[in-house]
N, C-alpha and C. Protein backbone atom coordinates (compact mmCIF):
# COMPACT_ATOMS: atom_id res chain seq x y z
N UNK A 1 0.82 -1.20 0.00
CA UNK A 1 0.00 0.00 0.00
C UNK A 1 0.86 1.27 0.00
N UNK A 2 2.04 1.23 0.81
CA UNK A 2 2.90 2.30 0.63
C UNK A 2 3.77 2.99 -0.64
N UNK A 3 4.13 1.95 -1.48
CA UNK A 3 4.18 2.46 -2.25
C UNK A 3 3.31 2.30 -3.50
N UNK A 4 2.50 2.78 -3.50
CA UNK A 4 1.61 2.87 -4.63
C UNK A 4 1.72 3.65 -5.48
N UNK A 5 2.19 4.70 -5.31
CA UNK A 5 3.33 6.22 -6.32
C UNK A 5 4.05 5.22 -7.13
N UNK A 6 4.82 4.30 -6.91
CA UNK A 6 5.41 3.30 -7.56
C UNK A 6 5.05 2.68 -8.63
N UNK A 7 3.74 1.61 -7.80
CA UNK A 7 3.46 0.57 -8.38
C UNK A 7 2.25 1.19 -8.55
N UNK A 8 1.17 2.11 -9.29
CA UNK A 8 0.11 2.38 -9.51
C UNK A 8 -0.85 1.54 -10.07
N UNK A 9 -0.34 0.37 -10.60
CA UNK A 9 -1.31 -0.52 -11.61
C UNK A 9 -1.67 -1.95 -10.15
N UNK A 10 -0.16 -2.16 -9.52
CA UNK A 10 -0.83 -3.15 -7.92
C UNK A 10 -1.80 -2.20 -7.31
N UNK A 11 -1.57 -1.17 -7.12
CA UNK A 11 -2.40 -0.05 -6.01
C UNK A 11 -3.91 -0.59 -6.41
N UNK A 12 -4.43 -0.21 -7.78
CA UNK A 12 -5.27 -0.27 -8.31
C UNK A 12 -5.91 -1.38 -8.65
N UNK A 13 -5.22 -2.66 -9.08
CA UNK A 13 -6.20 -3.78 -8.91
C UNK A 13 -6.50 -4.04 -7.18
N UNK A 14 -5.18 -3.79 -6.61
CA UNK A 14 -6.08 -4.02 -4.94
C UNK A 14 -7.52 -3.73 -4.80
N UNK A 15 -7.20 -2.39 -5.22
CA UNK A 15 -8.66 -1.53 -4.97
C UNK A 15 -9.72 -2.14 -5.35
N UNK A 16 -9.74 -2.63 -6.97
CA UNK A 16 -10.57 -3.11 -7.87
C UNK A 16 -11.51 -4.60 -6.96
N UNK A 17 -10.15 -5.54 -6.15
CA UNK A 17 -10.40 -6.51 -5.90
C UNK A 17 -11.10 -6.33 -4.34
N UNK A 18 -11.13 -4.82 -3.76
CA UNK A 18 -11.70 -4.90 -2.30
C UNK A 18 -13.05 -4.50 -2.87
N UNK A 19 -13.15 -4.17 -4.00
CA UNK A 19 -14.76 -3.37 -4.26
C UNK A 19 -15.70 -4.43 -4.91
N UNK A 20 -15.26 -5.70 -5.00
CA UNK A 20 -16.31 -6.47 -5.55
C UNK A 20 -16.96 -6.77 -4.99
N UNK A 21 -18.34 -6.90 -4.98
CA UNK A 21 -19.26 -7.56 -4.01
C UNK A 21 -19.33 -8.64 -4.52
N UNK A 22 -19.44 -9.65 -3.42
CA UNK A 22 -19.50 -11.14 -3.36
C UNK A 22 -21.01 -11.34 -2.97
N UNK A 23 -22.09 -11.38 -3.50
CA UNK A 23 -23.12 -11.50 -3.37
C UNK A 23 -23.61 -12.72 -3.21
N UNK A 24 -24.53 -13.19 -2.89
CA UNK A 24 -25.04 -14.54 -2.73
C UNK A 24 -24.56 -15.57 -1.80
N UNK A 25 -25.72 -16.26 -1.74
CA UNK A 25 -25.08 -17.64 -0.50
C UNK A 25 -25.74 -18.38 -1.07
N UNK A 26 -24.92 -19.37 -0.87
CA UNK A 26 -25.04 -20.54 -1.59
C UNK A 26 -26.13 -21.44 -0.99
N UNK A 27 -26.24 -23.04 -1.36
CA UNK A 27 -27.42 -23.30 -1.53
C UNK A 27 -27.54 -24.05 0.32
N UNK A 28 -28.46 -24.18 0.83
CA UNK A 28 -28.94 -24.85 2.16
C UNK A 28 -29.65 -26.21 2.33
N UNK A 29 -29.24 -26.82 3.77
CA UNK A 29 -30.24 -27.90 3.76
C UNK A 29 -31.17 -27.31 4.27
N UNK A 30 -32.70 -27.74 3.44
CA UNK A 30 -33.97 -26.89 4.64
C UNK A 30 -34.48 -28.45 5.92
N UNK A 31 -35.86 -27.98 6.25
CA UNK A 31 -35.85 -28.72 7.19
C UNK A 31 -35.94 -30.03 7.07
N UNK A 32 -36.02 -30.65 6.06
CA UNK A 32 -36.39 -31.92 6.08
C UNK A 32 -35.41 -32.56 4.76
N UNK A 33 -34.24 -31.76 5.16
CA UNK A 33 -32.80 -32.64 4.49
C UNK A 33 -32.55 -31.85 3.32
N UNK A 34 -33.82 -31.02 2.13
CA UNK A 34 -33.15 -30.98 1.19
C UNK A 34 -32.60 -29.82 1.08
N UNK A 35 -31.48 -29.42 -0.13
CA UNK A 35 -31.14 -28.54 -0.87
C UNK A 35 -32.12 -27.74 -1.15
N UNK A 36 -31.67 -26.40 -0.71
CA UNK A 36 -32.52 -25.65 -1.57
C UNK A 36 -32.65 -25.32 -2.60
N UNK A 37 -33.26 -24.51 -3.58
CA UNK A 37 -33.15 -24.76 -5.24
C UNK A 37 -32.97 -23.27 -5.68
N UNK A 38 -33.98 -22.15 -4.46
CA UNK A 38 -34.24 -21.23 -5.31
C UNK A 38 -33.54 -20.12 -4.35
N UNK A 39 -33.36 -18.79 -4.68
CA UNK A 39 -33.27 -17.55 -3.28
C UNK A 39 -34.32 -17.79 -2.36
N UNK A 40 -35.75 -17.71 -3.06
CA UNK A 40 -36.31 -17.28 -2.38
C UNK A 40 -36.24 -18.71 -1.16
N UNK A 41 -36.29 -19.94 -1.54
CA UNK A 41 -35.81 -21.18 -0.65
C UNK A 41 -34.94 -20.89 0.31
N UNK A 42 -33.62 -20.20 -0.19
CA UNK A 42 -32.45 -20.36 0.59
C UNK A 42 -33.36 -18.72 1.81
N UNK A 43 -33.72 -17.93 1.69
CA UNK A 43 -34.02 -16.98 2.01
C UNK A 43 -34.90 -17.17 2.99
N UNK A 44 -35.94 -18.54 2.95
CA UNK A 44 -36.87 -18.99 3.75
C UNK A 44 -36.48 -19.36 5.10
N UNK A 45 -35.20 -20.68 4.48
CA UNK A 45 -34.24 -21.10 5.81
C UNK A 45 -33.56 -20.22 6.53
N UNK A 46 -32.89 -19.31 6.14
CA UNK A 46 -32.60 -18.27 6.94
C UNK A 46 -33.26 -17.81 8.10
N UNK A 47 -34.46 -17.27 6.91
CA UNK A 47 -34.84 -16.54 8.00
C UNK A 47 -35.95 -17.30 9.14
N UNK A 48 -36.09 -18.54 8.75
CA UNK A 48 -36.22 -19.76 10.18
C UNK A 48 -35.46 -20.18 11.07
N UNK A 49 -34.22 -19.68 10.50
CA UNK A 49 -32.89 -19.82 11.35
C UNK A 49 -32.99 -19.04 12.08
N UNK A 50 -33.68 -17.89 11.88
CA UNK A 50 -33.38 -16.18 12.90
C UNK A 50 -34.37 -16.02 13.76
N UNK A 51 -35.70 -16.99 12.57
CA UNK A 51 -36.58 -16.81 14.15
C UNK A 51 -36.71 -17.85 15.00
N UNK A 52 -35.81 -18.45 15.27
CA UNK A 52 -35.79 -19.83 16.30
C UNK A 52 -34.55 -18.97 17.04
N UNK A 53 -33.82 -17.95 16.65
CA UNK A 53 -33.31 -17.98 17.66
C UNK A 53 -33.31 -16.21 18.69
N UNK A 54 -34.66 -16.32 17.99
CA UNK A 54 -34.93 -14.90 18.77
C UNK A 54 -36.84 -14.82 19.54
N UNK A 55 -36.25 -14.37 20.89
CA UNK A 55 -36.98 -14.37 21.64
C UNK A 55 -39.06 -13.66 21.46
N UNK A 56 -40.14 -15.00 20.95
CA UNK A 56 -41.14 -13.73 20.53
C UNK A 56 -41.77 -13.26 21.31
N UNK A 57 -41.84 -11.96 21.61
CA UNK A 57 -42.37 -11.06 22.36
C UNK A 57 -43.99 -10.69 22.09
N UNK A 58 -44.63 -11.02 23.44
CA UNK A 58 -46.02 -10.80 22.78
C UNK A 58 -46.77 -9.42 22.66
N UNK A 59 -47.51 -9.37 21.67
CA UNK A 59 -48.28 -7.75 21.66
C UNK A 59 -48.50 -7.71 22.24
N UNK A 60 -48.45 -6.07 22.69
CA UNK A 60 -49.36 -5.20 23.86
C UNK A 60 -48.23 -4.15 24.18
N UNK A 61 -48.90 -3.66 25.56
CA UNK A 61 -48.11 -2.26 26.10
C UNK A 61 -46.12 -3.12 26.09
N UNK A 62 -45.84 -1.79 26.41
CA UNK A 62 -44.20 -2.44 26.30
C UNK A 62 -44.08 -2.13 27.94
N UNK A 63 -43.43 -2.85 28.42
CA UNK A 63 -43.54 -2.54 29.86
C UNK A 63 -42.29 -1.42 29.99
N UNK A 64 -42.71 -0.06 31.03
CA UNK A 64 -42.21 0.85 31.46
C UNK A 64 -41.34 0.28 31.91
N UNK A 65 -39.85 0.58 32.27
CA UNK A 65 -38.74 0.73 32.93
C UNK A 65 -38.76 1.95 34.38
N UNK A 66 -38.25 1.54 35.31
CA UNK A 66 -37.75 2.89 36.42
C UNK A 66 -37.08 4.00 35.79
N UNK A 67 -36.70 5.19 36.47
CA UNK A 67 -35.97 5.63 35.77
C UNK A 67 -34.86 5.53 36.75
N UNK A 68 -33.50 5.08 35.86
CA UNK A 68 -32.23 5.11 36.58
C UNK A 68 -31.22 6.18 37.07
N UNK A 69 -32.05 7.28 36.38
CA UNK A 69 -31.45 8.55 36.69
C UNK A 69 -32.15 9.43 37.08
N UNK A 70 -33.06 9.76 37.98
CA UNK A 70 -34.23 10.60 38.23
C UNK A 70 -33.75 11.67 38.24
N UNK A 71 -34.16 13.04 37.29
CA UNK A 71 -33.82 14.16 37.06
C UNK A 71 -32.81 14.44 36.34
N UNK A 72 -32.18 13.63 35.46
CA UNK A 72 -31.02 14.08 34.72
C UNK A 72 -32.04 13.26 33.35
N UNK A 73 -32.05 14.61 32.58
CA UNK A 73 -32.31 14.25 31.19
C UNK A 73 -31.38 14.30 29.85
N UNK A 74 -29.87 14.26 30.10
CA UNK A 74 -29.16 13.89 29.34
C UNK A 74 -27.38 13.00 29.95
N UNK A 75 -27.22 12.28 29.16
CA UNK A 75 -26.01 12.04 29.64
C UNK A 75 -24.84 12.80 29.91
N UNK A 76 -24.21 12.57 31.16
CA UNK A 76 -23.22 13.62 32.06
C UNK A 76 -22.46 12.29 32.20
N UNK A 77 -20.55 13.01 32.05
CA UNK A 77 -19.87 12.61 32.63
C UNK A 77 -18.71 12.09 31.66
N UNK A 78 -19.47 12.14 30.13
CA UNK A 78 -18.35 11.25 29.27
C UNK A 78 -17.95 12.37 28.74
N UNK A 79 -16.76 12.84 29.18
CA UNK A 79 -16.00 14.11 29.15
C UNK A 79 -15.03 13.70 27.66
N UNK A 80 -14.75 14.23 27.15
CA UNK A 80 -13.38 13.37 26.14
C UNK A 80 -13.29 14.74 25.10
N UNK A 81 -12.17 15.03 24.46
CA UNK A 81 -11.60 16.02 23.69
C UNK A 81 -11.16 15.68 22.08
N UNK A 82 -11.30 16.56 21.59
CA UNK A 82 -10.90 16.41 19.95
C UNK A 82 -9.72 15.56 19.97
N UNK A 83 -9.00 15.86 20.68
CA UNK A 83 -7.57 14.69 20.77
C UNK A 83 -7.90 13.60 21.14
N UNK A 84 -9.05 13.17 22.22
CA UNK A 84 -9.46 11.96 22.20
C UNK A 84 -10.07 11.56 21.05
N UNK A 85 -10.73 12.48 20.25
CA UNK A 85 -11.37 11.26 19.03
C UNK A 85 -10.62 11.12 18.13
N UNK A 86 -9.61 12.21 17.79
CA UNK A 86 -8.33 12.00 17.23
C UNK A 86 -7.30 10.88 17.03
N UNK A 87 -7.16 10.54 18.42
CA UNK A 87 -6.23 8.96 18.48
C UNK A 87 -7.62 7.68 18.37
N UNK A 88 -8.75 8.14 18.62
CA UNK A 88 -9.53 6.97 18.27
C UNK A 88 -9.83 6.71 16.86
N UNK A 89 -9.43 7.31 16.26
CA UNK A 89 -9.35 7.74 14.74
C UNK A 89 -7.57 7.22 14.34
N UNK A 90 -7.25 7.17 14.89
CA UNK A 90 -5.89 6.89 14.63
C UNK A 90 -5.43 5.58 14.84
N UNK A 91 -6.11 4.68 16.00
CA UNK A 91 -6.22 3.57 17.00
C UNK A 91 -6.74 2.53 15.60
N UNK A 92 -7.61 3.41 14.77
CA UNK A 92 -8.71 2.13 13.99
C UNK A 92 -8.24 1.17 13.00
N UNK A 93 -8.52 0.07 12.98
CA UNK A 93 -7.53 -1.03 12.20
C UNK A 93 -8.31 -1.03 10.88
N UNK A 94 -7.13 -1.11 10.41
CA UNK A 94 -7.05 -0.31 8.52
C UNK A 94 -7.72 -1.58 7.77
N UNK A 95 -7.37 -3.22 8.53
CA UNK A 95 -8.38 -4.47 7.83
C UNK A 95 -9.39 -4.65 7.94
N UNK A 96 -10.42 -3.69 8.85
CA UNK A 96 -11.69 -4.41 8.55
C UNK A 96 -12.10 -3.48 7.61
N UNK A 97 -13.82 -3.85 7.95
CA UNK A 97 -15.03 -4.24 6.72
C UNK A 97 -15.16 -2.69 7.10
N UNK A 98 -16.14 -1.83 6.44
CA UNK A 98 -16.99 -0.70 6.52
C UNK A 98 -18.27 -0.95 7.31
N UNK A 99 -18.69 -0.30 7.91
CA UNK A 99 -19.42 -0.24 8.53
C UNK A 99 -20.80 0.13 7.16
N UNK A 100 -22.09 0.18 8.32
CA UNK A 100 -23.54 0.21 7.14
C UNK A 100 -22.93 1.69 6.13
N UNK A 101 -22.76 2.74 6.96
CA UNK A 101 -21.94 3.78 6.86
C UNK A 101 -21.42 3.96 5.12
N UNK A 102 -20.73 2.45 4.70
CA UNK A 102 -19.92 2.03 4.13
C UNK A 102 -18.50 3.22 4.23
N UNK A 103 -18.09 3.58 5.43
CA UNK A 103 -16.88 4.91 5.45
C UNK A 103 -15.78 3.34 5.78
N UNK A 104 -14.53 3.17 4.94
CA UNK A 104 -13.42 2.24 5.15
C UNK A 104 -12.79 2.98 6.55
N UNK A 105 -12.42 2.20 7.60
CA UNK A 105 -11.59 2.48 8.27
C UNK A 105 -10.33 3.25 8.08
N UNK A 106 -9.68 2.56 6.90
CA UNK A 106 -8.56 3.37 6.37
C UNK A 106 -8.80 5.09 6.15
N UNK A 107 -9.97 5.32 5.89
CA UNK A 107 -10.27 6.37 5.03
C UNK A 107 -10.50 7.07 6.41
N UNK A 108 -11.18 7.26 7.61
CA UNK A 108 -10.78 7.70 8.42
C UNK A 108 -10.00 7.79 8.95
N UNK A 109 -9.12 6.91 9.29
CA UNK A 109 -7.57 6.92 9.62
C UNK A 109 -7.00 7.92 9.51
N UNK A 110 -7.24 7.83 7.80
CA UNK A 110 -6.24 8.89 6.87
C UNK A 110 -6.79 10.49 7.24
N UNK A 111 -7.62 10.28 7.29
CA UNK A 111 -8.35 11.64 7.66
C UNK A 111 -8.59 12.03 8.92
N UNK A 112 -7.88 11.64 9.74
CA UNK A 112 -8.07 12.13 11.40
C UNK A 112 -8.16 13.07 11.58
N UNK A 113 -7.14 14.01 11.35
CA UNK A 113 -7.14 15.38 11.62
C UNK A 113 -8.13 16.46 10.89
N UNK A 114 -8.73 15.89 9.50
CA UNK A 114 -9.73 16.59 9.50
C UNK A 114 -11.75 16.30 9.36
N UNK A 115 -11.33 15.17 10.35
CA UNK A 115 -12.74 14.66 10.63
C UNK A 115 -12.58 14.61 12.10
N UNK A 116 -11.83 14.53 13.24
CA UNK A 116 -11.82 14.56 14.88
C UNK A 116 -13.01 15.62 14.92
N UNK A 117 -12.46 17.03 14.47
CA UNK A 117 -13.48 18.27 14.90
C UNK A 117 -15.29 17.85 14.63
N UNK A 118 -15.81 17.73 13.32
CA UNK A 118 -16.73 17.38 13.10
C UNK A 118 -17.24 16.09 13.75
N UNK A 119 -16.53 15.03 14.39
CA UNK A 119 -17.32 14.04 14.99
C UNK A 119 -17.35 14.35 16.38
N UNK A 120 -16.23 14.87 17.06
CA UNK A 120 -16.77 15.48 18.38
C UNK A 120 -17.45 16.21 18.41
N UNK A 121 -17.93 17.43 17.35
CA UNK A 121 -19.32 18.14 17.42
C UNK A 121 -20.57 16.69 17.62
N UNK A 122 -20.45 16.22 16.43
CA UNK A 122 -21.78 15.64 16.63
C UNK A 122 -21.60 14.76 17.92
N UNK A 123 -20.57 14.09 18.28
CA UNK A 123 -20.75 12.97 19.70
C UNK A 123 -20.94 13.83 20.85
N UNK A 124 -20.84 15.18 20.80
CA UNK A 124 -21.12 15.86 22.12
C UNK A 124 -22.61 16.14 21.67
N UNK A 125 -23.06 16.50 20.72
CA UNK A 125 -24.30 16.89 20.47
C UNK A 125 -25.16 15.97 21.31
N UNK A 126 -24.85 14.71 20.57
CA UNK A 126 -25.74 13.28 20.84
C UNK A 126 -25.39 13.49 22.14
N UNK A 127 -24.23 13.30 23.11
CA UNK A 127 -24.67 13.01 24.09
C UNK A 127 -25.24 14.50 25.34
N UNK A 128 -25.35 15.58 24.49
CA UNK A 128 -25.93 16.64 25.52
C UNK A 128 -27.35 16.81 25.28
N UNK A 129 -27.92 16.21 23.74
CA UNK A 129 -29.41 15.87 23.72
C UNK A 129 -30.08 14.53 24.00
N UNK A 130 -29.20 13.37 24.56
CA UNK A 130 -29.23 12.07 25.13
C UNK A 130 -29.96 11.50 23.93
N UNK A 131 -29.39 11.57 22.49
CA UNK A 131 -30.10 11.04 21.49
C UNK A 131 -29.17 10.23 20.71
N UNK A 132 -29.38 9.16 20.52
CA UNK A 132 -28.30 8.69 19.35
C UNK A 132 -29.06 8.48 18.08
N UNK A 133 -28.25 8.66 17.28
CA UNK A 133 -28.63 8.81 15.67
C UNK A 133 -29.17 7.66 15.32
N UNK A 134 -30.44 7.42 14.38
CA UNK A 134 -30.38 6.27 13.93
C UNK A 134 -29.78 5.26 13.42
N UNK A 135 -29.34 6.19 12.09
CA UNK A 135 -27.64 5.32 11.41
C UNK A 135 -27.24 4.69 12.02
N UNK A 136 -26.72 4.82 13.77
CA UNK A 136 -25.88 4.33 14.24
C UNK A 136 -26.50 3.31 15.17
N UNK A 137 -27.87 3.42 14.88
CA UNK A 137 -28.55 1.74 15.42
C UNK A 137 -28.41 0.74 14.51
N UNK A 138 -28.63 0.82 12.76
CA UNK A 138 -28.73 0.07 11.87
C UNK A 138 -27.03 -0.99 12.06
N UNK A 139 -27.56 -1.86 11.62
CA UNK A 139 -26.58 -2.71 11.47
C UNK A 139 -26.86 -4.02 10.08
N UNK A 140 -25.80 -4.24 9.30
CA UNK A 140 -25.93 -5.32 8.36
C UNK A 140 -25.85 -6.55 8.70
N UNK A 141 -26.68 -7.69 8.76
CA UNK A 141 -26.14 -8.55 9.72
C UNK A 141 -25.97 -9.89 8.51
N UNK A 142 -24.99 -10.56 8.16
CA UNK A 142 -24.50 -11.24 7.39
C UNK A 142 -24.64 -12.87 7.95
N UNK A 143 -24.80 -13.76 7.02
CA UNK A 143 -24.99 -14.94 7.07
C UNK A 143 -23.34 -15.45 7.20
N UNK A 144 -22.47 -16.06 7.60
CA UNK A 144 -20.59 -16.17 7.31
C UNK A 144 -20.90 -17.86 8.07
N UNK A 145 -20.42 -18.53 7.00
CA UNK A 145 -20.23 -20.27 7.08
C UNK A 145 -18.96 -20.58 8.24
N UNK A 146 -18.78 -21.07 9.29
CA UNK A 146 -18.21 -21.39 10.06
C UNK A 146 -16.67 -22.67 10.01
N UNK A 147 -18.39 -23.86 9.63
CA UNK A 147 -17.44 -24.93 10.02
C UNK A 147 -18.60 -26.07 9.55
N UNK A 148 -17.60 -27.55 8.94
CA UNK A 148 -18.82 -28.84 8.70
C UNK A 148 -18.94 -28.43 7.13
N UNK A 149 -20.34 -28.98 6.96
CA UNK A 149 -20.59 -28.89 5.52
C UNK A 149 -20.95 -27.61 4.98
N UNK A 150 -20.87 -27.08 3.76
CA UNK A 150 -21.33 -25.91 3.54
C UNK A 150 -22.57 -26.11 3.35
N UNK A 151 -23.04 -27.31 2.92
CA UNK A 151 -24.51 -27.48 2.86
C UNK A 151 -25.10 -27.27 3.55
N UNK A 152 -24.73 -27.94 5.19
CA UNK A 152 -25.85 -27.49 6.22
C UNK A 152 -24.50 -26.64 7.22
N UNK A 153 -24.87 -25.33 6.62
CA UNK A 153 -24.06 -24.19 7.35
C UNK A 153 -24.19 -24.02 8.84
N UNK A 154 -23.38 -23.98 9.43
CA UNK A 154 -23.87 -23.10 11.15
C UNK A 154 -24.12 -22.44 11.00
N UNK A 155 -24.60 -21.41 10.95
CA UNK A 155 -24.84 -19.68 10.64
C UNK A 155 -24.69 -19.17 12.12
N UNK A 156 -23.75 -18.13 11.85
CA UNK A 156 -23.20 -16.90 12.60
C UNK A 156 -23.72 -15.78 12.15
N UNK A 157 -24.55 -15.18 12.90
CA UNK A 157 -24.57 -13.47 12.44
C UNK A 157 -23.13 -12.53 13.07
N UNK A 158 -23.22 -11.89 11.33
CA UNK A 158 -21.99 -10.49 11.78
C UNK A 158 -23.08 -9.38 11.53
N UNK A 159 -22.64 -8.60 12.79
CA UNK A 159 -23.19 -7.24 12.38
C UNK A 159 -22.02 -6.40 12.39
N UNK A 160 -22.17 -5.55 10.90
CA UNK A 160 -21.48 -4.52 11.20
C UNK A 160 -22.13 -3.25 11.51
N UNK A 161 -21.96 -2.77 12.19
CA UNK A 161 -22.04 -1.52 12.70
C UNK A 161 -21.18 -0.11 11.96
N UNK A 162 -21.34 1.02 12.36
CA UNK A 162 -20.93 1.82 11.68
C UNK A 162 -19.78 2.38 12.50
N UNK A 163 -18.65 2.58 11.76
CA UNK A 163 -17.14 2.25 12.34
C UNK A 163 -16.82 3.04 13.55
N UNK A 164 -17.05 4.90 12.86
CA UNK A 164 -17.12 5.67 14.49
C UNK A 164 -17.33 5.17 15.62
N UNK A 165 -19.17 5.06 16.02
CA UNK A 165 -19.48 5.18 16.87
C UNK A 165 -19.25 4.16 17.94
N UNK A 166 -18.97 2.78 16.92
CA UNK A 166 -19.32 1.44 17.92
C UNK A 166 -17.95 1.43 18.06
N UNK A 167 -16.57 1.61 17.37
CA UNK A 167 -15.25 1.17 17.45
C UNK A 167 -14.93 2.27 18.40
N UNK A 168 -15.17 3.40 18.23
CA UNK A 168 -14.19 4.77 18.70
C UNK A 168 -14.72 5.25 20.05
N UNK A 169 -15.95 4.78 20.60
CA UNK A 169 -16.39 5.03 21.92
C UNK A 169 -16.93 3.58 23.21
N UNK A 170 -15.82 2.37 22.59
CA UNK A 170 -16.11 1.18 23.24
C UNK A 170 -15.78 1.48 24.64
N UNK A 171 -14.94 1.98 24.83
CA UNK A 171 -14.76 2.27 26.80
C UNK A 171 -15.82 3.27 27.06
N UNK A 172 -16.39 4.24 26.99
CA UNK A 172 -16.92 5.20 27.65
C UNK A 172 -18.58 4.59 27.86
């Protein structure tokens, strides 16, 4: 990667070869042994996979919570400075994935010094109006084959998240 002034034509298929999307998953056993045939098949098992393993909650009121902070209506206390988001920007590992965001890690990296200012505006914002952004709830959550047959996959969910918020404020 360093020298790419150099070698401009390696620089560039790298690039070429991180931007392909690898789309699709391949085919599944459904419940009663077979292969699946079609998306919408493989798409079925899935998502029977996701709801067996998530808890169903029944309609109605959502039950109230206490409040854990009586009288404080925004978050106090997570003090931190442009130089802190600065080295958290600096801290971020250049191999992973992009976040929903799709912003490359690298690409912030590279840009620390002139993205720190603008994200500590907004992370103080969020936390002096005790609001977090939606964006930064969404997450992609990916099917990734483990181990055994590929036929009958384990399935692991990855979520990625969006690189700032979840990587650059894990202690606070």
């Amino acid at each position: 990667m360093k020298n790419f002034k150099k070698k401009p034509k390696a620089f560039y298929s790298y690039v070429r070869a991180k931007q392909k999307v690898k789309a699709g998953v391949s085919q599944l056993e459904d419940e009663k042994g077979e292969l699946t045939k079609t998306d919408q098949e493989t798409a079925n098992v899935l998502n029977n996979f996701f709801k067996s393993v998530f808890t169903n909650e029944p309609d109605g009121d959502v039950p109230t919570l206490p409040d854990r902070c009586p009288g404080i209506e925004k978050l106090c206390g997570a003090a931190f400075t442009v130089d802190d988001v600065e080295k958290k920007l600096h801290a971020l590992k250049e191999d992973k994935s992009p976040g929903i965001d799709q912003i490359h890690p690298y690409v912030l990296k590279e840009c620390k010094s002139e993205m720190a200012v603008p994200l500590f505006k907004i992370f103080t914002k969020s936390l002096e109006e005790g609001n977090i952004p939606d964006d930064w709830k969404q997450a992609r959550v990916s099917p990734i084959f483990k181990k055994g047959s590929r036929v009958r996959q384990v399935i692991t969910d990855q979520s990625v998240l969006p690189v700032y918020p979840a990587r650059s404020w894990s202690h606070y």
